[in-house]
PDB file of N, CA and C in Angstrom:
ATOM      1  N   UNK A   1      -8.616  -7.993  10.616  1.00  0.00           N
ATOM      2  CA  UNK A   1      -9.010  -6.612  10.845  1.00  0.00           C
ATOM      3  C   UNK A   1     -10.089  -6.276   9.812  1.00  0.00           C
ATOM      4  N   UNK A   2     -11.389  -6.202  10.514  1.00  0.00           N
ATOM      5  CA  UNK A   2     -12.575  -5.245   9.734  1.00  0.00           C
ATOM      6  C   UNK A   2     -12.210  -3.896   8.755  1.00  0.00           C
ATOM      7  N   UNK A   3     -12.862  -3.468   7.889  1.00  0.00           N
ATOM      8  CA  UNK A   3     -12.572  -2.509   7.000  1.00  0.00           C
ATOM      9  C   UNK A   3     -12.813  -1.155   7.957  1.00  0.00           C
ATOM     10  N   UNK A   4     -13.873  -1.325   9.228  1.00  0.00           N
ATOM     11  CA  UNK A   4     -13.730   0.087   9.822  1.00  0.00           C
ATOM     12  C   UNK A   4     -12.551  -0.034  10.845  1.00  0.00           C
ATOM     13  N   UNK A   5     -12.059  -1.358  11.246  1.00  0.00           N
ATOM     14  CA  UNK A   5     -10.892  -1.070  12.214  1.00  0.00           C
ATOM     15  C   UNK A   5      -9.547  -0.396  11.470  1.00  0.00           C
ATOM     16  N   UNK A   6      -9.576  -0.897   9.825  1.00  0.00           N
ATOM     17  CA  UNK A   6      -8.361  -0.801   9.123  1.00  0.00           C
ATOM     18  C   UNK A   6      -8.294   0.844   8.876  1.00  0.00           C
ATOM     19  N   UNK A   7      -9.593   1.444   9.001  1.00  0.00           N
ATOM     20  CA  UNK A   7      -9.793   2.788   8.671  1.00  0.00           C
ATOM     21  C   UNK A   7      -9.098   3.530   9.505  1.00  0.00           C
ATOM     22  N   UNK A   8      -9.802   3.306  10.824  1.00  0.00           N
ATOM     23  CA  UNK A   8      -9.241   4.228  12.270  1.00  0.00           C
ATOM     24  C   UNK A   8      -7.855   3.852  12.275  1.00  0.00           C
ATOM     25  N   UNK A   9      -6.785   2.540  11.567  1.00  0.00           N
ATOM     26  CA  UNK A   9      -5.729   2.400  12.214  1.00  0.00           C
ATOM     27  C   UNK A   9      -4.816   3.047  10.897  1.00  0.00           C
ATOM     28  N   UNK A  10      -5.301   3.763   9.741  1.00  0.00           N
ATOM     29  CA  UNK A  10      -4.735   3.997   8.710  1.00  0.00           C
ATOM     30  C   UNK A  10      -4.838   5.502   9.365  1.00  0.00           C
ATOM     31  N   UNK A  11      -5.976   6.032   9.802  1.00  0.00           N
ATOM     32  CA  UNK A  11      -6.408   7.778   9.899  1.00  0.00           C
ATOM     33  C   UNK A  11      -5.611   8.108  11.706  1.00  0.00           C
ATOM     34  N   UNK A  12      -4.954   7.050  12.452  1.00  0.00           N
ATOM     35  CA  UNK A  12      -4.117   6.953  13.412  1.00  0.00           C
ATOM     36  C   UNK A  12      -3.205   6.578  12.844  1.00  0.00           C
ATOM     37  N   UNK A  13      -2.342   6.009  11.822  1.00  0.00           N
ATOM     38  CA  UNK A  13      -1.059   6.219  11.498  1.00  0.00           C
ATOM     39  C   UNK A  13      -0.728   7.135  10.714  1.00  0.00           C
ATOM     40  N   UNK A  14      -1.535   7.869   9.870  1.00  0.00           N
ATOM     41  CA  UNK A  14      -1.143   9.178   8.928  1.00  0.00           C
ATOM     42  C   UNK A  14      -1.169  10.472  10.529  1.00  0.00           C
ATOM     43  N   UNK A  15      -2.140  10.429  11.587  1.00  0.00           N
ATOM     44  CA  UNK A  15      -1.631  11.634  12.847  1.00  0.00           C
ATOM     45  C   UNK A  15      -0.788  11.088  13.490  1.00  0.00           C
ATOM     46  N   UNK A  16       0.345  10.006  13.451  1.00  0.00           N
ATOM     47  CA  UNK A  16       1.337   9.685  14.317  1.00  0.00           C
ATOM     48  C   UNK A  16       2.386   9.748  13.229  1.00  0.00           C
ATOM     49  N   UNK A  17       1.947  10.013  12.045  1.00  0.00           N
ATOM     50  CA  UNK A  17       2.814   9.837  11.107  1.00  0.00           C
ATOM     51  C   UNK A  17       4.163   9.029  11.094  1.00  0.00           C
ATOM     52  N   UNK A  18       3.198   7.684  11.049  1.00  0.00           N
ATOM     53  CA  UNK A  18       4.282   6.413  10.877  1.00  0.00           C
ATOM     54  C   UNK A  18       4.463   5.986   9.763  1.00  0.00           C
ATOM     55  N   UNK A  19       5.360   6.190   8.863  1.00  0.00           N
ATOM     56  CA  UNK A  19       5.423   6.109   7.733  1.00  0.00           C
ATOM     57  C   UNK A  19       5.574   4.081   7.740  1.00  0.00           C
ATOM     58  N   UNK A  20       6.278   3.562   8.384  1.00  0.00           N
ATOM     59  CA  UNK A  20       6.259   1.950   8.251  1.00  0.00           C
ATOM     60  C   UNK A  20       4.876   1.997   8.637  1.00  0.00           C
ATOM     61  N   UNK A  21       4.588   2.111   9.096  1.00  0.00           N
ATOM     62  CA  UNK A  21       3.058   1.293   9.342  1.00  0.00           C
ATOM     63  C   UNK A  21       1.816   1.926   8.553  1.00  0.00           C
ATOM     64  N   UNK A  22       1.992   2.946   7.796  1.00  0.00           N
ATOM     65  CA  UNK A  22       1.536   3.005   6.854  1.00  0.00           C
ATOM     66  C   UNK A  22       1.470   2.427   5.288  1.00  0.00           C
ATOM     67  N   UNK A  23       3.027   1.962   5.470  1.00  0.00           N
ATOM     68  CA  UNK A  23       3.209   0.730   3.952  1.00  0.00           C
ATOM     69  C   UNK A  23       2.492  -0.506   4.308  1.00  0.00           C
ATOM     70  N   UNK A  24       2.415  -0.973   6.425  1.00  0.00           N
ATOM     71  CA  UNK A  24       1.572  -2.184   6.439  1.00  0.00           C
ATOM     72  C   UNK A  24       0.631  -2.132   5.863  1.00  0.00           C
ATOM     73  N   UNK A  25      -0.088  -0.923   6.774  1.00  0.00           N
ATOM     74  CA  UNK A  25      -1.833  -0.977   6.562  1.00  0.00           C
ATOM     75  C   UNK A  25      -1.980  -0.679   5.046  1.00  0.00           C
ATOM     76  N   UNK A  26      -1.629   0.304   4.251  1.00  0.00           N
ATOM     77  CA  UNK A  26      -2.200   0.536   2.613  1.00  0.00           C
ATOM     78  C   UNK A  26      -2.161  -1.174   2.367  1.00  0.00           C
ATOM     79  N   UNK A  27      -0.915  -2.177   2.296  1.00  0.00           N
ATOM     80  CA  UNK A  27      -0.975  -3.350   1.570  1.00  0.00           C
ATOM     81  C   UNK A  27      -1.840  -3.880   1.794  1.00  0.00           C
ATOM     82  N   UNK A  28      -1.959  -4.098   3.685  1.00  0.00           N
ATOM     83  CA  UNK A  28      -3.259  -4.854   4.131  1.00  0.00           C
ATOM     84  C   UNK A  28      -4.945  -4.278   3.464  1.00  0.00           C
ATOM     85  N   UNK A  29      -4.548  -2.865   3.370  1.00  0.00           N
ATOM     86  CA  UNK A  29      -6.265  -2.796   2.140  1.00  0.00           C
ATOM     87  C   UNK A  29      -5.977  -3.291   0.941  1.00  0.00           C
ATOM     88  N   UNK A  30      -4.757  -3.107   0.388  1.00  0.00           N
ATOM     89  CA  UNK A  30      -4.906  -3.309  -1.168  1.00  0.00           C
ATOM     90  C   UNK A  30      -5.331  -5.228  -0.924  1.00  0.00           C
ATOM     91  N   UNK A  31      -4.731  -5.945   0.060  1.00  0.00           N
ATOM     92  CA  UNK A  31      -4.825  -7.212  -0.252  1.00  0.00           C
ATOM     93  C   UNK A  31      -6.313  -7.615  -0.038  1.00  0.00           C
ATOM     94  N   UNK A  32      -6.802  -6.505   0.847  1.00  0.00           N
ATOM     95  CA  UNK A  32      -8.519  -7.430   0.845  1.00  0.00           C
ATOM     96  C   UNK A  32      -9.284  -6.767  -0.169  1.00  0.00           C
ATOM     97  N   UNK A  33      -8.495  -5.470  -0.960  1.00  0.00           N
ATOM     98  CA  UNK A  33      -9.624  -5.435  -2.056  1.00  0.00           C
ATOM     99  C   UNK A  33      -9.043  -6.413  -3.259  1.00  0.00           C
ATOM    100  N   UNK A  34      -8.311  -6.773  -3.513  1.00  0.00           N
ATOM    101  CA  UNK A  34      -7.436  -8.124  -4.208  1.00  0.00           C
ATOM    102  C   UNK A  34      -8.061  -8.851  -4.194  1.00  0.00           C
ATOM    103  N   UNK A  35      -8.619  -9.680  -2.983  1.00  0.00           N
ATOM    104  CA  UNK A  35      -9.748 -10.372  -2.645  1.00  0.00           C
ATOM    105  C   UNK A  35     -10.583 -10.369  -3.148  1.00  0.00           C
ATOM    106  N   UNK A  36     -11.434  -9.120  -2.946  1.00  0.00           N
ATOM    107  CA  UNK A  36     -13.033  -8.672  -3.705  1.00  0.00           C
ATOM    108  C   UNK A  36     -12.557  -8.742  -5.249  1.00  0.00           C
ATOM    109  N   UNK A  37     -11.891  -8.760  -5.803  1.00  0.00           N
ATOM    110  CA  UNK A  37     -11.360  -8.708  -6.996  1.00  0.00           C
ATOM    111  C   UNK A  37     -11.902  -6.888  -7.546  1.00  0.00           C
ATOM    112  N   UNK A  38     -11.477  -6.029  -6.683  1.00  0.00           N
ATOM    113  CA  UNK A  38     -11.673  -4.727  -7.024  1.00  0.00           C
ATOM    114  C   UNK A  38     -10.167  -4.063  -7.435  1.00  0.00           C
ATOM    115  N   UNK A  39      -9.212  -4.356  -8.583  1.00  0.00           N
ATOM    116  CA  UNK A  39      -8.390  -3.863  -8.825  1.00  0.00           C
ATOM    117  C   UNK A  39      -7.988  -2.427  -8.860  1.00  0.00           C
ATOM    118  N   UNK A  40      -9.241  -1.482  -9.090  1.00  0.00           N
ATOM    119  CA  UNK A  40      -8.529  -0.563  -9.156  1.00  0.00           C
ATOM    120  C   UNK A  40      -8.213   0.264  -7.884  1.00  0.00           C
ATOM    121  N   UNK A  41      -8.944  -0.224  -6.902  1.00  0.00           N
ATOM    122  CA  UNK A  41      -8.707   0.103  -5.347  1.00  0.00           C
ATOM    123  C   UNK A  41      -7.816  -0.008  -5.213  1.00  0.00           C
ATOM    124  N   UNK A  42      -7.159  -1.532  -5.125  1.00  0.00           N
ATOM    125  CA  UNK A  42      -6.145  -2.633  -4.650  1.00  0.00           C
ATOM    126  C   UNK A  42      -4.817  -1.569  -4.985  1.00  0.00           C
ATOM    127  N   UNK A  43      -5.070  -0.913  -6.392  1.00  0.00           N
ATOM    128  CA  UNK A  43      -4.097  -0.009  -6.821  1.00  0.00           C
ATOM    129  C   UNK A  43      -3.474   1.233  -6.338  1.00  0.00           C
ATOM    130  N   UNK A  44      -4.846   1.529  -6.031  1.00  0.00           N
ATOM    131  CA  UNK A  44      -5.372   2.486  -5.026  1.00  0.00           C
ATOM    132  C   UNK A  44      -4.130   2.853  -4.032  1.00  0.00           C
ATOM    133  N   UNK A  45      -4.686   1.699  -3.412  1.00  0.00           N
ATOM    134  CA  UNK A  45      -3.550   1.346  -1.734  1.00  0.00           C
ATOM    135  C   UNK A  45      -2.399   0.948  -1.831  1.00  0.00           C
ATOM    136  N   UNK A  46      -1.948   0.251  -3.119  1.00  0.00           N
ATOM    137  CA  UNK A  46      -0.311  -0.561  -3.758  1.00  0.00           C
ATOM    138  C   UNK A  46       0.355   0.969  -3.769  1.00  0.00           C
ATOM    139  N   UNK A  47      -0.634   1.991  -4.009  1.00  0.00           N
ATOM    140  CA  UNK A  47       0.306   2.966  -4.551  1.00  0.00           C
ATOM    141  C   UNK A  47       0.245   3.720  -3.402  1.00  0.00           C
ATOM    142  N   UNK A  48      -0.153   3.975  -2.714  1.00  0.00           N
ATOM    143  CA  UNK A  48       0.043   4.636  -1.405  1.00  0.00           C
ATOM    144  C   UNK A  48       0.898   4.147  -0.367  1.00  0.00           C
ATOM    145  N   UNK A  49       1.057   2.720  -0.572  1.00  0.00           N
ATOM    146  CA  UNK A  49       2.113   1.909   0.102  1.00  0.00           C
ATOM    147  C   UNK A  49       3.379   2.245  -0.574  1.00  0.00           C
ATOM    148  N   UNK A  50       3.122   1.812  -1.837  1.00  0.00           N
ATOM    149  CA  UNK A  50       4.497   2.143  -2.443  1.00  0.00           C
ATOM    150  C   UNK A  50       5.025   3.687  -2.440  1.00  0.00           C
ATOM    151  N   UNK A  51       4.297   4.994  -1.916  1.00  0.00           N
ATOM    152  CA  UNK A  51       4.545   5.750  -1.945  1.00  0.00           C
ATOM    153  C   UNK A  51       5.193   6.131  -0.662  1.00  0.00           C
ATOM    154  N   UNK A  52       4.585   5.406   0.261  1.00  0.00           N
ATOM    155  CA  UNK A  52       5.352   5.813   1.610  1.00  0.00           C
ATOM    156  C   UNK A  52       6.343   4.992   2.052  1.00  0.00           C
ATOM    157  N   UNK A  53       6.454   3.559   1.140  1.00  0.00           N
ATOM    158  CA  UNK A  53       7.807   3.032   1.312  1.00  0.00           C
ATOM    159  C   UNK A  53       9.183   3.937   0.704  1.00  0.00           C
ATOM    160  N   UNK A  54       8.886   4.390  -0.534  1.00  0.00           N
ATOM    161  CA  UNK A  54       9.730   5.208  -0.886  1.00  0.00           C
ATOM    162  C   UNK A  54      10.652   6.461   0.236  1.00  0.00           C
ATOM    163  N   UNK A  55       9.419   7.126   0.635  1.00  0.00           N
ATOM    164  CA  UNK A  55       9.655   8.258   1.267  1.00  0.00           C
ATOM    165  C   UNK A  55      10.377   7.942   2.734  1.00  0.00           C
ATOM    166  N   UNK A  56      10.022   6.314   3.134  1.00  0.00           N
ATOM    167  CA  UNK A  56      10.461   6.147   4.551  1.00  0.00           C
ATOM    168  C   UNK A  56      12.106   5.292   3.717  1.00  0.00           C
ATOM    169  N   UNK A  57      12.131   4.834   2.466  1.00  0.00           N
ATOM    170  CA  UNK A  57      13.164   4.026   2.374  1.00  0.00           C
ATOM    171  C   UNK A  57      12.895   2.287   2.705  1.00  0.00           C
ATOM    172  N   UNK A  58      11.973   1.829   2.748  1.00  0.00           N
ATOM    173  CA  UNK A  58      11.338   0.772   3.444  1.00  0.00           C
ATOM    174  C   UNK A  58      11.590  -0.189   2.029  1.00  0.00           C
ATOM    175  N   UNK A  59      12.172  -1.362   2.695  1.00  0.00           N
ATOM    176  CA  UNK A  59      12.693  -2.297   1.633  1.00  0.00           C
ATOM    177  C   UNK A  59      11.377  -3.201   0.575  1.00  0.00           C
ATOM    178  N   UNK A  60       9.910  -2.902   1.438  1.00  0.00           N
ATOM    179  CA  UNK A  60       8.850  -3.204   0.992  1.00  0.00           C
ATOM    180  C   UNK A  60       8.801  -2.595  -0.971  1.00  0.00           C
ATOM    181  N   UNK A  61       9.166  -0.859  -0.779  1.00  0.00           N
ATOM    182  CA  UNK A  61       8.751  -0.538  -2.140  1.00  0.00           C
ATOM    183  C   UNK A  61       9.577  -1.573  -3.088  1.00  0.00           C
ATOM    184  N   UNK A  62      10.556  -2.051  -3.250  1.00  0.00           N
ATOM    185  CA  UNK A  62      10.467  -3.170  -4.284  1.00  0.00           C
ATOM    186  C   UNK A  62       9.471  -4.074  -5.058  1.00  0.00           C
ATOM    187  N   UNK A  63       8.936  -4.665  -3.817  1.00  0.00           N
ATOM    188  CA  UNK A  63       7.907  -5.747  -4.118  1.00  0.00           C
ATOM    189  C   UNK A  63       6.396  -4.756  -4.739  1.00  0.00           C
ATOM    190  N   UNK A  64       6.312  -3.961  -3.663  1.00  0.00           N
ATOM    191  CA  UNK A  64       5.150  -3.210  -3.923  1.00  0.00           C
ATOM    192  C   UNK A  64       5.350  -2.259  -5.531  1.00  0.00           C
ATOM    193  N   UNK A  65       6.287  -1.841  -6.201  1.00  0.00           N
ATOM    194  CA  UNK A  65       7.154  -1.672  -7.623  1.00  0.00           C
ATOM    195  C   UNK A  65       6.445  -2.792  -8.296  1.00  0.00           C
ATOM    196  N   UNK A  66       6.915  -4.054  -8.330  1.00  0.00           N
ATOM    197  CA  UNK A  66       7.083  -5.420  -8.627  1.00  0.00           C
ATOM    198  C   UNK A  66       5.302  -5.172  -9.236  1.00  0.00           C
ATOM    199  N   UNK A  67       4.545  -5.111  -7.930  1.00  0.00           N
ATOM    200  CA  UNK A  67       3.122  -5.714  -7.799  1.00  0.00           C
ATOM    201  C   UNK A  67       2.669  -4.547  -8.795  1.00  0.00           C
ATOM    202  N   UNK A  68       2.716  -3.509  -8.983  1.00  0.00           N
ATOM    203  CA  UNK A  68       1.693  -2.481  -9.365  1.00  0.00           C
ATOM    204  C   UNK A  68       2.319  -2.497 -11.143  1.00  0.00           C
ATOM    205  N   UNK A  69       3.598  -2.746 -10.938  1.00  0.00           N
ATOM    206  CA  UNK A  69       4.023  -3.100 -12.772  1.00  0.00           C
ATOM    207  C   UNK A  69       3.557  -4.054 -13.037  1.00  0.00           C
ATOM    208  N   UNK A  70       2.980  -5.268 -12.338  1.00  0.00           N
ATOM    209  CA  UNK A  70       2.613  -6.751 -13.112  1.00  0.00           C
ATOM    210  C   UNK A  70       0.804  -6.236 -13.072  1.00  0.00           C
ATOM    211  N   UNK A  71       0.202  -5.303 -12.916  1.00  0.00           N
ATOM    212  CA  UNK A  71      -0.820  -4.604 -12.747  1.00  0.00           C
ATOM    213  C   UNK A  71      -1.362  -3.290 -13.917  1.00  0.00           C
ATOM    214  N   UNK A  72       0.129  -3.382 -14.573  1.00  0.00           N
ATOM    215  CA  UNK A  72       0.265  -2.726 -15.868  1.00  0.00           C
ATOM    216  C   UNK A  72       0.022  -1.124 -14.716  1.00  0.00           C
ATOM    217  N   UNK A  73       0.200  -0.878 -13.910  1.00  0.00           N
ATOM    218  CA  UNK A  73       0.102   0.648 -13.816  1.00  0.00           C
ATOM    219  C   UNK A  73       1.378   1.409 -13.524  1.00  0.00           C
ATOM    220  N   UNK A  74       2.790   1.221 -13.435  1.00  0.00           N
ATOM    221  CA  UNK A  74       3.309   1.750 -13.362  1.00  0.00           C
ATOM    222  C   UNK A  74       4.683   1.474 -13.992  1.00  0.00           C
ATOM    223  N   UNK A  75       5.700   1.598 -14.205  1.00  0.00           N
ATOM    224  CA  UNK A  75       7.117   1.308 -14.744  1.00  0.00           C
ATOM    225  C   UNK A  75       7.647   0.138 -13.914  1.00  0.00           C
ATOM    226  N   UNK A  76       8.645  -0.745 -13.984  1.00  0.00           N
ATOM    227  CA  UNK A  76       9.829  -1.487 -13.091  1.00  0.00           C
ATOM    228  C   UNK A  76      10.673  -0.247 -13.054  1.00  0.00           C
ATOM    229  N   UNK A  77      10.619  -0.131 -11.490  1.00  0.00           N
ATOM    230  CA  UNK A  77      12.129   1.159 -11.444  1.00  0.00           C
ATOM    231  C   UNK A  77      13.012   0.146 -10.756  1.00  0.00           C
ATOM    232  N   UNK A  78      14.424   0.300 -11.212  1.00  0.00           N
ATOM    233  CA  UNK A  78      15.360  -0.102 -10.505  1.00  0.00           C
ATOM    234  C   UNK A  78      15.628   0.592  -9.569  1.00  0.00           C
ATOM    235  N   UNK A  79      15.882   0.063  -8.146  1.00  0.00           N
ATOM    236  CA  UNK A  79      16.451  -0.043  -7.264  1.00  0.00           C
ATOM    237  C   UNK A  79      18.076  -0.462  -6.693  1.00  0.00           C
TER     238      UNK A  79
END
């Protein structure tokens, strides 16, 4: 998925308000700016994922926790 397809399918899951498929798509940006080696994007989107895993309960926010503490930006919260 192109960066303008990932757009329309991020700005169509925030008006269908799918909270799972919003933890997909944020990871799927954070991982291609990971790629570009643009960290603070990557963070960007880790945390928007991890924010809507929270809110949906989605077993993802662990890992996405995991990723953004080994990134030095946020705490290890237990779960």
């Amino acid at each position: 998925m192109n960066r303008d397809e990932l757009n329309r399918a991020l700005l169509g899951a925030h008006a269908r308000e799918e909270q799972i498929e919003l933890v997909r798509l944020y990871t799927l940006a954070a991982e291609e700016r990971e790629r570009a080696r643009d960290t603070d994007a990557a963070c960007f989107y880790l945390t928007h994922a991890f924010v809507f895993a929270l809110e949906c309960g989605a077993p993802e926010a662990i890992e996405l926790n995991q990723r953004l503490a080994d990134l030095g930006r946020i705490h290890r919260l237990a779960f």
